[in-house]
N, C-alpha and C. Protein backbone atom coordinates (compact mmCIF):
# COMPACT_ATOMS: atom_id res chain seq x y z
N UNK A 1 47.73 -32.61 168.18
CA UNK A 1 47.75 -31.67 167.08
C UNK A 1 48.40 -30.37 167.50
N UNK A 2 47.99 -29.43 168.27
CA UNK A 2 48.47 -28.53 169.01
C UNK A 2 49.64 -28.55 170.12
N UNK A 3 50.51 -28.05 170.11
CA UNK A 3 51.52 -27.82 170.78
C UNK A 3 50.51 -27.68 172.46
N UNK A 4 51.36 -27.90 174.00
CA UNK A 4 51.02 -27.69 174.75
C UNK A 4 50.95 -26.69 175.54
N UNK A 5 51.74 -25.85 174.71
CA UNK A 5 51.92 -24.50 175.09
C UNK A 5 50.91 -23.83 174.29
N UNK A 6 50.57 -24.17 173.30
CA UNK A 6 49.69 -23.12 172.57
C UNK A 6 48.27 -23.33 173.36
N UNK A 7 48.08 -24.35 173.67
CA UNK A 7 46.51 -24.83 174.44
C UNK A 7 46.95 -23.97 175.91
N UNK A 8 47.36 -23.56 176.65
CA UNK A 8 47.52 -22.80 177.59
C UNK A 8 47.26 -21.34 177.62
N UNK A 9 47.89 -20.85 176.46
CA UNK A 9 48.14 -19.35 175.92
C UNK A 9 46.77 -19.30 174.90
N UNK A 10 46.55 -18.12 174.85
CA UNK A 10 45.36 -17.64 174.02
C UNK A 10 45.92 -17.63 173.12
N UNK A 11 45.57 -18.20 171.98
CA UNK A 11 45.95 -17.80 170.66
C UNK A 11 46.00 -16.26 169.76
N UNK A 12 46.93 -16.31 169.07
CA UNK A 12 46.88 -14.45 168.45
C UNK A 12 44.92 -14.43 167.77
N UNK A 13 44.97 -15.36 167.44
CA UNK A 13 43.33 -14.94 166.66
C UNK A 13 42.26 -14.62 168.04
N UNK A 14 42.55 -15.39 169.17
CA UNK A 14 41.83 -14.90 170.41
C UNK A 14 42.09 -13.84 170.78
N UNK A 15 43.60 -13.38 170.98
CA UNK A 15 43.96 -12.08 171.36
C UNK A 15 43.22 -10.99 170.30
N UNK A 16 42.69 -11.48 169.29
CA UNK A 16 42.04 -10.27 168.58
C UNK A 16 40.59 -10.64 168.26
N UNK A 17 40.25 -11.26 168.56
CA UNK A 17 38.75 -11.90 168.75
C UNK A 17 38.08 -12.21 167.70
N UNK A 18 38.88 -13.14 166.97
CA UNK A 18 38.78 -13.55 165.76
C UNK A 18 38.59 -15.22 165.53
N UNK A 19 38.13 -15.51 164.59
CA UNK A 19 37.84 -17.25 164.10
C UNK A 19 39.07 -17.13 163.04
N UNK A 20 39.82 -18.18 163.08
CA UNK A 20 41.20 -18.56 162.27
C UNK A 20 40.79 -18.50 161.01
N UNK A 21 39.74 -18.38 160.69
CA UNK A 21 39.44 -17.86 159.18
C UNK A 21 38.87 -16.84 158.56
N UNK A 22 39.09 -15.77 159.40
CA UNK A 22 39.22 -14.31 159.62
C UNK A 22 39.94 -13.95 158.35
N UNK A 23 39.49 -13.02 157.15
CA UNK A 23 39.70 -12.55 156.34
C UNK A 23 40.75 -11.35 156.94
N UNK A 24 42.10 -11.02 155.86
CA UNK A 24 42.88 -9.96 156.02
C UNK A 24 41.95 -8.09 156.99
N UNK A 25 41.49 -8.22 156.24
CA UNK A 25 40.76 -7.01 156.23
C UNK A 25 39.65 -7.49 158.03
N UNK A 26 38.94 -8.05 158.16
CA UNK A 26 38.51 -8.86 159.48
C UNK A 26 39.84 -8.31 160.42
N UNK A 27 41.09 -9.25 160.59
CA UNK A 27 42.18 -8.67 161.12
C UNK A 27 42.57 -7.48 161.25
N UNK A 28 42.68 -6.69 160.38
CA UNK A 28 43.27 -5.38 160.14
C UNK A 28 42.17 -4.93 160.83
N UNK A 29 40.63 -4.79 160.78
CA UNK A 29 39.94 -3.89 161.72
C UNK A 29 40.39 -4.38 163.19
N UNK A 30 40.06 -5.73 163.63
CA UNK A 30 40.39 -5.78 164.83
C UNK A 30 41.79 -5.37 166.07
N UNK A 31 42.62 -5.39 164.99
CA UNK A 31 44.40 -4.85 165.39
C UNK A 31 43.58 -3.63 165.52
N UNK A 32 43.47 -2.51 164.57
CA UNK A 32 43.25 -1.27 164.96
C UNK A 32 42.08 -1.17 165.97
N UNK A 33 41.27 -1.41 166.41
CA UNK A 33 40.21 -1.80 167.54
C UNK A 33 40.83 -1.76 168.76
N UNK A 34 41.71 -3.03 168.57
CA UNK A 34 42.11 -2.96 169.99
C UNK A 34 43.32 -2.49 170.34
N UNK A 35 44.14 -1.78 169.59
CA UNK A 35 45.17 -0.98 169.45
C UNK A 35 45.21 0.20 170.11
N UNK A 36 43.95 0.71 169.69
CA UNK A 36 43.27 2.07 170.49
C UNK A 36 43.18 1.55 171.63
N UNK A 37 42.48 0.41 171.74
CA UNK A 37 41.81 0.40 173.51
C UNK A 37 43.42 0.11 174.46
N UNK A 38 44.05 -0.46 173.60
CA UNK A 38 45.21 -0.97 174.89
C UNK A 38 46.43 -0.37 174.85
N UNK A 39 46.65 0.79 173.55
CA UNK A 39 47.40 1.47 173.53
C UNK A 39 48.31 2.19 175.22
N UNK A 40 49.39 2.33 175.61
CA UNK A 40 50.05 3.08 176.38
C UNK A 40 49.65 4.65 176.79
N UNK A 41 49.17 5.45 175.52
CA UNK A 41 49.22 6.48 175.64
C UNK A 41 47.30 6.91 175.86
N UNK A 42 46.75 5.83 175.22
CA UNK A 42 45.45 6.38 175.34
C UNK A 42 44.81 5.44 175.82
N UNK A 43 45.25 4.52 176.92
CA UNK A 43 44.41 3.28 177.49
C UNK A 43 44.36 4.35 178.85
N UNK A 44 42.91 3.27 180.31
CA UNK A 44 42.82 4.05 181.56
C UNK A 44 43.94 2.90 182.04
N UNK A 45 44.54 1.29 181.99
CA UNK A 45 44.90 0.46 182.06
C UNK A 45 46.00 1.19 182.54
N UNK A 46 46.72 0.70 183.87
CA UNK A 46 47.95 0.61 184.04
C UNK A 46 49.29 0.65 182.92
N UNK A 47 50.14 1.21 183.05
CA UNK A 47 51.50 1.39 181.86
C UNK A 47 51.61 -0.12 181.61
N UNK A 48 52.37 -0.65 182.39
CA UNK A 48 53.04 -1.83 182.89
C UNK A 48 51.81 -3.36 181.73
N UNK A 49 50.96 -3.08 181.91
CA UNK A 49 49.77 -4.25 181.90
C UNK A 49 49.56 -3.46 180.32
N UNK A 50 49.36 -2.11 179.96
CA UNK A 50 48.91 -2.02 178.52
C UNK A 50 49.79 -2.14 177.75
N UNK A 51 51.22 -1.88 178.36
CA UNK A 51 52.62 -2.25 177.55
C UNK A 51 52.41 -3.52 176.53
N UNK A 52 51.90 -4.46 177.91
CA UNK A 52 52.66 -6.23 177.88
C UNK A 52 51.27 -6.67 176.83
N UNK A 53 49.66 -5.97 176.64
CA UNK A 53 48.77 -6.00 175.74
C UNK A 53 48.84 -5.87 174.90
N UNK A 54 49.63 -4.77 174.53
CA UNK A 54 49.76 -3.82 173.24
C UNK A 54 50.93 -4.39 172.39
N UNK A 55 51.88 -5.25 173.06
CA UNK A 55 53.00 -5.88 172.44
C UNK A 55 53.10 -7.08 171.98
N UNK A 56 51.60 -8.02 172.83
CA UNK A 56 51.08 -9.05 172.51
C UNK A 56 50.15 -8.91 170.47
N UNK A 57 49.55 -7.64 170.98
CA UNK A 57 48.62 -7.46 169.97
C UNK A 57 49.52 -7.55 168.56
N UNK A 58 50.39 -6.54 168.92
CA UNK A 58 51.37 -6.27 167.56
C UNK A 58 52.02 -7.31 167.04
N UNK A 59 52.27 -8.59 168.37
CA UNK A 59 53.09 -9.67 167.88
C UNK A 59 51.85 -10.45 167.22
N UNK A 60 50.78 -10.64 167.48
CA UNK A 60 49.77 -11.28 166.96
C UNK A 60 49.12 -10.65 165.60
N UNK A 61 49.30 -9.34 164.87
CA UNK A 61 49.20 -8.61 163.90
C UNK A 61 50.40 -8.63 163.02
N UNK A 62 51.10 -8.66 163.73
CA UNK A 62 52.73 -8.79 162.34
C UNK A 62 52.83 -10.36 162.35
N UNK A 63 51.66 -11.28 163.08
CA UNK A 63 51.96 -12.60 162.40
C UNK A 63 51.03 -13.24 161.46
N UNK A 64 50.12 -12.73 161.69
CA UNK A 64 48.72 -12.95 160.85
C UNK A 64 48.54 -11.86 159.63
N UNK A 65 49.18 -10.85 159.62
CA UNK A 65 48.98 -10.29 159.08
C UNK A 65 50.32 -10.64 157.77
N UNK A 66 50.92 -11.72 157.66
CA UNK A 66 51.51 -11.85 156.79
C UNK A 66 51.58 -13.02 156.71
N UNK A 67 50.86 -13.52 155.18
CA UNK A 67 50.52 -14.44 154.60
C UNK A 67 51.39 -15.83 154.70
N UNK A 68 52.79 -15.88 155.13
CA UNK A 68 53.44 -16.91 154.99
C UNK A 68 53.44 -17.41 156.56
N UNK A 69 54.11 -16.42 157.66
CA UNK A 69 54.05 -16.35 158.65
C UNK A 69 52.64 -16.98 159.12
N UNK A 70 51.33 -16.65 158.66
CA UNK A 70 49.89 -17.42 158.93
C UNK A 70 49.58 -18.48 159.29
N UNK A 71 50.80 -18.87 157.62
CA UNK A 71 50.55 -20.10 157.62
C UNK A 71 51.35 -20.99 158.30
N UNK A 72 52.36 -20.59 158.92
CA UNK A 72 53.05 -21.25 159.36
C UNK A 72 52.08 -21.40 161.08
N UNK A 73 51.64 -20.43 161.16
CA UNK A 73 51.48 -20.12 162.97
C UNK A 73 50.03 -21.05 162.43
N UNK A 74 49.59 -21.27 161.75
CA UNK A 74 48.13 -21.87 161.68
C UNK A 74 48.38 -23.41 162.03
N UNK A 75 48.94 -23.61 161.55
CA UNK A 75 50.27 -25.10 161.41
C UNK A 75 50.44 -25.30 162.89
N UNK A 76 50.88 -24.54 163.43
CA UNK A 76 51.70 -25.20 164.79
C UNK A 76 50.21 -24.77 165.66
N UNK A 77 49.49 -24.51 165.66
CA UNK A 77 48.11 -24.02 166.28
C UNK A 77 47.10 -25.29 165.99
N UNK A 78 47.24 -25.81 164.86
CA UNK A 78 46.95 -27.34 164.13
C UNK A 78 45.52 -27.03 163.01
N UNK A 79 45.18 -25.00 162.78
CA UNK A 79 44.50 -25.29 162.50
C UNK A 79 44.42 -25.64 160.88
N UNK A 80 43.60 -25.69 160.20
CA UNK A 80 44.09 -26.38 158.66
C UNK A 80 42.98 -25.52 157.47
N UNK A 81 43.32 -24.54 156.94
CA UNK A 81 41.97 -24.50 155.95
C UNK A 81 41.46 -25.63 154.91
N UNK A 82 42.40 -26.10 155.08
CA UNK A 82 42.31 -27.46 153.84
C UNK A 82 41.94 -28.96 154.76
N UNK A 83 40.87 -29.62 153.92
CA UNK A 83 40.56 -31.08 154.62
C UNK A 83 39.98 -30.80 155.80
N UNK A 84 40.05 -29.44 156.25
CA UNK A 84 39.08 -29.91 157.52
C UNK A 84 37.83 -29.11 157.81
N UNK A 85 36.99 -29.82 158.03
CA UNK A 85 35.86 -28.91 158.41
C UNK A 85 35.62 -28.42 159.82
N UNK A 86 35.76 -27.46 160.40
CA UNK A 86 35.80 -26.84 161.43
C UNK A 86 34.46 -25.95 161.73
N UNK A 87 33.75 -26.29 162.99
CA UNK A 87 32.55 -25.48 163.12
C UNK A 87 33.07 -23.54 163.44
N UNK A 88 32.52 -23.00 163.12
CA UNK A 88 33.03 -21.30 163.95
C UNK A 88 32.41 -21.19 164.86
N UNK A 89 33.45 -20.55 165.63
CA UNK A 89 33.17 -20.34 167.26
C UNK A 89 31.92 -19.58 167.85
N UNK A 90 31.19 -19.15 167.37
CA UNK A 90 30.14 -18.59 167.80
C UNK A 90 29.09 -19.78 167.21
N UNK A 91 29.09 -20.61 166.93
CA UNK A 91 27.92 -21.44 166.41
C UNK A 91 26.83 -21.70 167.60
N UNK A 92 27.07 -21.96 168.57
CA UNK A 92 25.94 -22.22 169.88
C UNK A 92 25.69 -21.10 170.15
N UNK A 93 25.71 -19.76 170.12
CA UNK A 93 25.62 -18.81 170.63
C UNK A 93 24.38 -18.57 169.85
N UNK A 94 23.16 -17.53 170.14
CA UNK A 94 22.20 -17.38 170.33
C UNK A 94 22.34 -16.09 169.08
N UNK A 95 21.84 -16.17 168.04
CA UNK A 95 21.45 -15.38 167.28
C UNK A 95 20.60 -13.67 167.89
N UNK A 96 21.88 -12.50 167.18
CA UNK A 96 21.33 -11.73 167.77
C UNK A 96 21.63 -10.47 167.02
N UNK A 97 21.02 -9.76 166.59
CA UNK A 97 21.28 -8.28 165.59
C UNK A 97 22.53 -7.48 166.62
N UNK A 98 22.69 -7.51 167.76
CA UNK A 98 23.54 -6.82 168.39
C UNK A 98 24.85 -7.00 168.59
N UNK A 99 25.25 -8.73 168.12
CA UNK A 99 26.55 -9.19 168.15
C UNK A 99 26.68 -9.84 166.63
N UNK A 100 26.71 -8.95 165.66
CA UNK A 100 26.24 -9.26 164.19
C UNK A 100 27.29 -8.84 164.04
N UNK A 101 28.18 -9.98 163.21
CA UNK A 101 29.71 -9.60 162.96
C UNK A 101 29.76 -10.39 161.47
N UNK A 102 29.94 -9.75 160.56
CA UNK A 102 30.02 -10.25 159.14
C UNK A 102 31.39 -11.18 159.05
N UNK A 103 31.45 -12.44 158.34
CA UNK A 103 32.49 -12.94 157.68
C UNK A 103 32.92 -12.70 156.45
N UNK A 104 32.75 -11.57 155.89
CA UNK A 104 33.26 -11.03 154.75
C UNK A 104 32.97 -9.59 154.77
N UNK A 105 33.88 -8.74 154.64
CA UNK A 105 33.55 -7.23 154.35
C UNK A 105 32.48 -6.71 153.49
N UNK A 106 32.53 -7.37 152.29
CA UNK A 106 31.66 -6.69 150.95
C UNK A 106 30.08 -7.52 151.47
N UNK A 107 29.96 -8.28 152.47
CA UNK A 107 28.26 -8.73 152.88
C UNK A 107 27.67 -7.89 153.26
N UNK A 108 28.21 -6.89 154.22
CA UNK A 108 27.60 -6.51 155.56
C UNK A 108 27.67 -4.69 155.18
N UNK A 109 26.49 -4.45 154.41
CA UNK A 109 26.27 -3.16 154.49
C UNK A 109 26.31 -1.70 155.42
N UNK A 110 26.50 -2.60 156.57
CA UNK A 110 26.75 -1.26 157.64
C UNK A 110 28.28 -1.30 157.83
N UNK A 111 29.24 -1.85 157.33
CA UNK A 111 30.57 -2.02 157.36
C UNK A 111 31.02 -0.91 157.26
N UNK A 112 30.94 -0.03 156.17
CA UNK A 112 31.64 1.29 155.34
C UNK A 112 30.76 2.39 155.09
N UNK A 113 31.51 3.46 154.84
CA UNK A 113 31.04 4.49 154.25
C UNK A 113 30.60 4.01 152.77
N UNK A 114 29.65 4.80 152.14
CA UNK A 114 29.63 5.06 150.89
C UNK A 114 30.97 5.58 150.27
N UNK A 115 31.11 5.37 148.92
CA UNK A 115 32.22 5.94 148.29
C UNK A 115 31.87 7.22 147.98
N UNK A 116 33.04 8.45 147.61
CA UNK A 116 32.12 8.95 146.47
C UNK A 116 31.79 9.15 145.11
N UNK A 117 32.11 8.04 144.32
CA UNK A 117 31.25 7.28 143.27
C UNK A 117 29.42 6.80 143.97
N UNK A 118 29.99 6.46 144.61
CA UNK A 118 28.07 6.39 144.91
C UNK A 118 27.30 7.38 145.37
N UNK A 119 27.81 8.16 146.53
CA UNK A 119 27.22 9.40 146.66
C UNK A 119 27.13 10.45 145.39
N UNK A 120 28.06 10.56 144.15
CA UNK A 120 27.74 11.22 142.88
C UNK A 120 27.00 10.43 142.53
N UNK A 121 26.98 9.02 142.31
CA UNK A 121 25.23 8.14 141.74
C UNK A 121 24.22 8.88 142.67
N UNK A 122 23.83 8.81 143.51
CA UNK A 122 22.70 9.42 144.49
C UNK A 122 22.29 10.46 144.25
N UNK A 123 23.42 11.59 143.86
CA UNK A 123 23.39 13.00 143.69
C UNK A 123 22.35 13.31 142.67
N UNK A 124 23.19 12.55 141.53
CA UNK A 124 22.51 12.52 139.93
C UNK A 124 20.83 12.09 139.95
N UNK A 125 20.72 11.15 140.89
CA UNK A 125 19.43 10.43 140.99
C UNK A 125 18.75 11.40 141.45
N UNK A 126 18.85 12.04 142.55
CA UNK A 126 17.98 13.41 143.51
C UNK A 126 17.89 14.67 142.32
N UNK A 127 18.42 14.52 141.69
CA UNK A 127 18.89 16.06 140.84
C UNK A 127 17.66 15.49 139.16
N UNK A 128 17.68 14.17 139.04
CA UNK A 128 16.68 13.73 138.24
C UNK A 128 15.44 13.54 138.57
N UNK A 129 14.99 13.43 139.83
CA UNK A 129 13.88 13.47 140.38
C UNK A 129 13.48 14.58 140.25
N UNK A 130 14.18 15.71 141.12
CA UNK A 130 13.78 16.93 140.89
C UNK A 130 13.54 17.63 140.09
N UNK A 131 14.13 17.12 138.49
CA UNK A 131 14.12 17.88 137.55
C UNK A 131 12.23 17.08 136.62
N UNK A 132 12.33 15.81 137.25
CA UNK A 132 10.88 15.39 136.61
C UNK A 132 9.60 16.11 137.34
N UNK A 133 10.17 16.62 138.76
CA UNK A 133 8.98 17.23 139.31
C UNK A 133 8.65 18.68 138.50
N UNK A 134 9.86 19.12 138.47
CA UNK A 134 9.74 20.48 138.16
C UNK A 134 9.09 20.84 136.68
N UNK A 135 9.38 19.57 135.53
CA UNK A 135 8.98 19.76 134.73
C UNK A 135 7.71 19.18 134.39
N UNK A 136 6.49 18.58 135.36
CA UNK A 136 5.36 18.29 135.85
C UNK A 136 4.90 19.46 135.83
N UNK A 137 4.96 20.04 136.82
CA UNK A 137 4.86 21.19 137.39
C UNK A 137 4.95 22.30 136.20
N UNK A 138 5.66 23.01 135.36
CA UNK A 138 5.85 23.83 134.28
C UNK A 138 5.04 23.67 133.02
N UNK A 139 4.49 21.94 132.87
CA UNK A 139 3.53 21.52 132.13
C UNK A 139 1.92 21.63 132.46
N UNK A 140 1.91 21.67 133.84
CA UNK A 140 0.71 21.83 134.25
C UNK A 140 0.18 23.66 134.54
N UNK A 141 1.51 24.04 134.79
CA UNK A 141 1.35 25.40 134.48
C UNK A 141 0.56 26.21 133.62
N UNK A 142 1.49 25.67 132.43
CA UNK A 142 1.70 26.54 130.67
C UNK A 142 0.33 25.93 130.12
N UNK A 143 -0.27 24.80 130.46
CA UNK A 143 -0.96 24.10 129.63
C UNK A 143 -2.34 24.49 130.70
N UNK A 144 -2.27 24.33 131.91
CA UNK A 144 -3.46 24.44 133.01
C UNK A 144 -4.61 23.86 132.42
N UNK A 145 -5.52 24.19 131.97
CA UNK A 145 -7.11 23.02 132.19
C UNK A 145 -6.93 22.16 130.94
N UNK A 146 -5.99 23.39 129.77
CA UNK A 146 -6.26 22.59 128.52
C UNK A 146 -5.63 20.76 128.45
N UNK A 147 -4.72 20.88 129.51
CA UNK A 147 -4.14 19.36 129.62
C UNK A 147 -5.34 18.34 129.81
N UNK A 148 -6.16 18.82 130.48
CA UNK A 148 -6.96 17.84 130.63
C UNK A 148 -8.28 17.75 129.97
N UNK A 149 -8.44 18.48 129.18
CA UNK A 149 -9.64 18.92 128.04
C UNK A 149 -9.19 17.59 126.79
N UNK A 150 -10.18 17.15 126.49
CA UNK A 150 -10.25 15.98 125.08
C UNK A 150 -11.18 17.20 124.28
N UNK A 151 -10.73 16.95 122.63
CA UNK A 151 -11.45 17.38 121.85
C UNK A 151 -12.33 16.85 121.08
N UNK A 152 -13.94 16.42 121.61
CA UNK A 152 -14.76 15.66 121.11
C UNK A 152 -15.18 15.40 119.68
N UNK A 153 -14.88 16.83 119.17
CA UNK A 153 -14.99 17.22 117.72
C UNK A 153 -14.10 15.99 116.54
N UNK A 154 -13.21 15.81 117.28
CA UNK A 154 -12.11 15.34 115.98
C UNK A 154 -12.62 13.95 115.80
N UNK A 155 -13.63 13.09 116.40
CA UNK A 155 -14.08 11.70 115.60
C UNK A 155 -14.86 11.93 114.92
N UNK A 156 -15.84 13.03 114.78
CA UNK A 156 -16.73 13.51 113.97
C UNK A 156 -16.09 13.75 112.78
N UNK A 157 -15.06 14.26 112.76
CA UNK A 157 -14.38 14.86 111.56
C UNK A 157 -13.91 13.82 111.15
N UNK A 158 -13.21 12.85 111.28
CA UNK A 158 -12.81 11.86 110.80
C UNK A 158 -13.19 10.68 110.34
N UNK A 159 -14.93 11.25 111.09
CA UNK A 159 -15.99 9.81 110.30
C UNK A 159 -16.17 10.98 108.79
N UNK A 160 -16.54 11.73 108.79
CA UNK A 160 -17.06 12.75 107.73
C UNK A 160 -15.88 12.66 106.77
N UNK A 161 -14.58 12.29 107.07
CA UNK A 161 -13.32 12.33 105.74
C UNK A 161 -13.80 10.72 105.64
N UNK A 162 -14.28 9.56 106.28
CA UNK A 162 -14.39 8.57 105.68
C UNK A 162 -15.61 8.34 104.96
N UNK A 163 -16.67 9.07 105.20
CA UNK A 163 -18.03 9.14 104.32
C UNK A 163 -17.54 9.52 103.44
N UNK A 164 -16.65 11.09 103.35
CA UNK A 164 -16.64 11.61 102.00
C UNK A 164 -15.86 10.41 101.42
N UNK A 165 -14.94 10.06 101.76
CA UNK A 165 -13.87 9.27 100.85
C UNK A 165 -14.46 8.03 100.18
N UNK A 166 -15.59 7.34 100.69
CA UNK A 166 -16.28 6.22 99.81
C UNK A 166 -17.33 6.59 99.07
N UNK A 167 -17.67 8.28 99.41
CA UNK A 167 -18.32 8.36 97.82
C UNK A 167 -18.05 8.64 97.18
């Protein structure tokens, strides 16, 4: 299935530490990840060695990172999204909150910032809270014991309009 050269060489999805069914966005964080680390200008790595990293990376990002090209390199790699069922590479590996890597962006709540559409939802919410306390508070004020006073008088009165009214 695989070429013999490709079984020798790490594959671009290894070079970025990825499962071949690594979502766009999956990719795109990991290029920039390790972009930084093996970069020329801001790696501790030898010139020579972060050059030949950093040129690997880019060739492995301008190939995956475009949809036709993918598919072609997925092809000669043998792997197939279609017809085949393929386990992901971390499957034996030992369940662990510390190597918790989402297969989809929109799952994994610690992924992103809030927008700010949601932080103005939040805002509005804190600013409604506050405004139910405050007006608790201004009611218990203005009103003080009488809030909690019943006026015993008024069933009396209202049996006395139904006496009068049936005679």
């Amino acid at each position: 299935m695989g070429h013999k050269s490709a079984a020798l060489e790490p594959t671009y999805y290894t070079l970025l530490g990825l499962h071949p069914a690594a979502s766009v966005i999956e990719i795109r964080r990991a290029y920039r990840q390790l972009s930084k680390r093996y970069h020329p200008d801001t790696t501790d790595l030898p010139e020579n060695i972060a050059t030949v990293k950093f040129q690997k990376l880019n060739e492995a990002y301008g190939t995956l990172s475009n949809p036709q090209k993918r598919l072609t390199y997925d092809l000669t790699i043998g792997y197939s999204k279609f017809g085949v069922i393929q386990p992901p590479s971390d499957l034996n590996r030992p369940v662990s909150r510390k190597n918790y890597s989402s297969k989809s962006a929109y799952l994994d709540p610690y992924d992103r910032p809030l927008s700010s559409g949601e932080i103005f939802v939040l805002f509005i919410l804190g600013l409604t809270f506050i405004g139910c306390l405050l007006l608790v508070i201004a009611v218990g004020l203005t009103r003080g014991e009488a809030a909690f006073q019943t006026n015993i008088e008024q069933p009396d009165i209202i049996q006395q309009q139904v006496i009068n009214y049936r005679e």
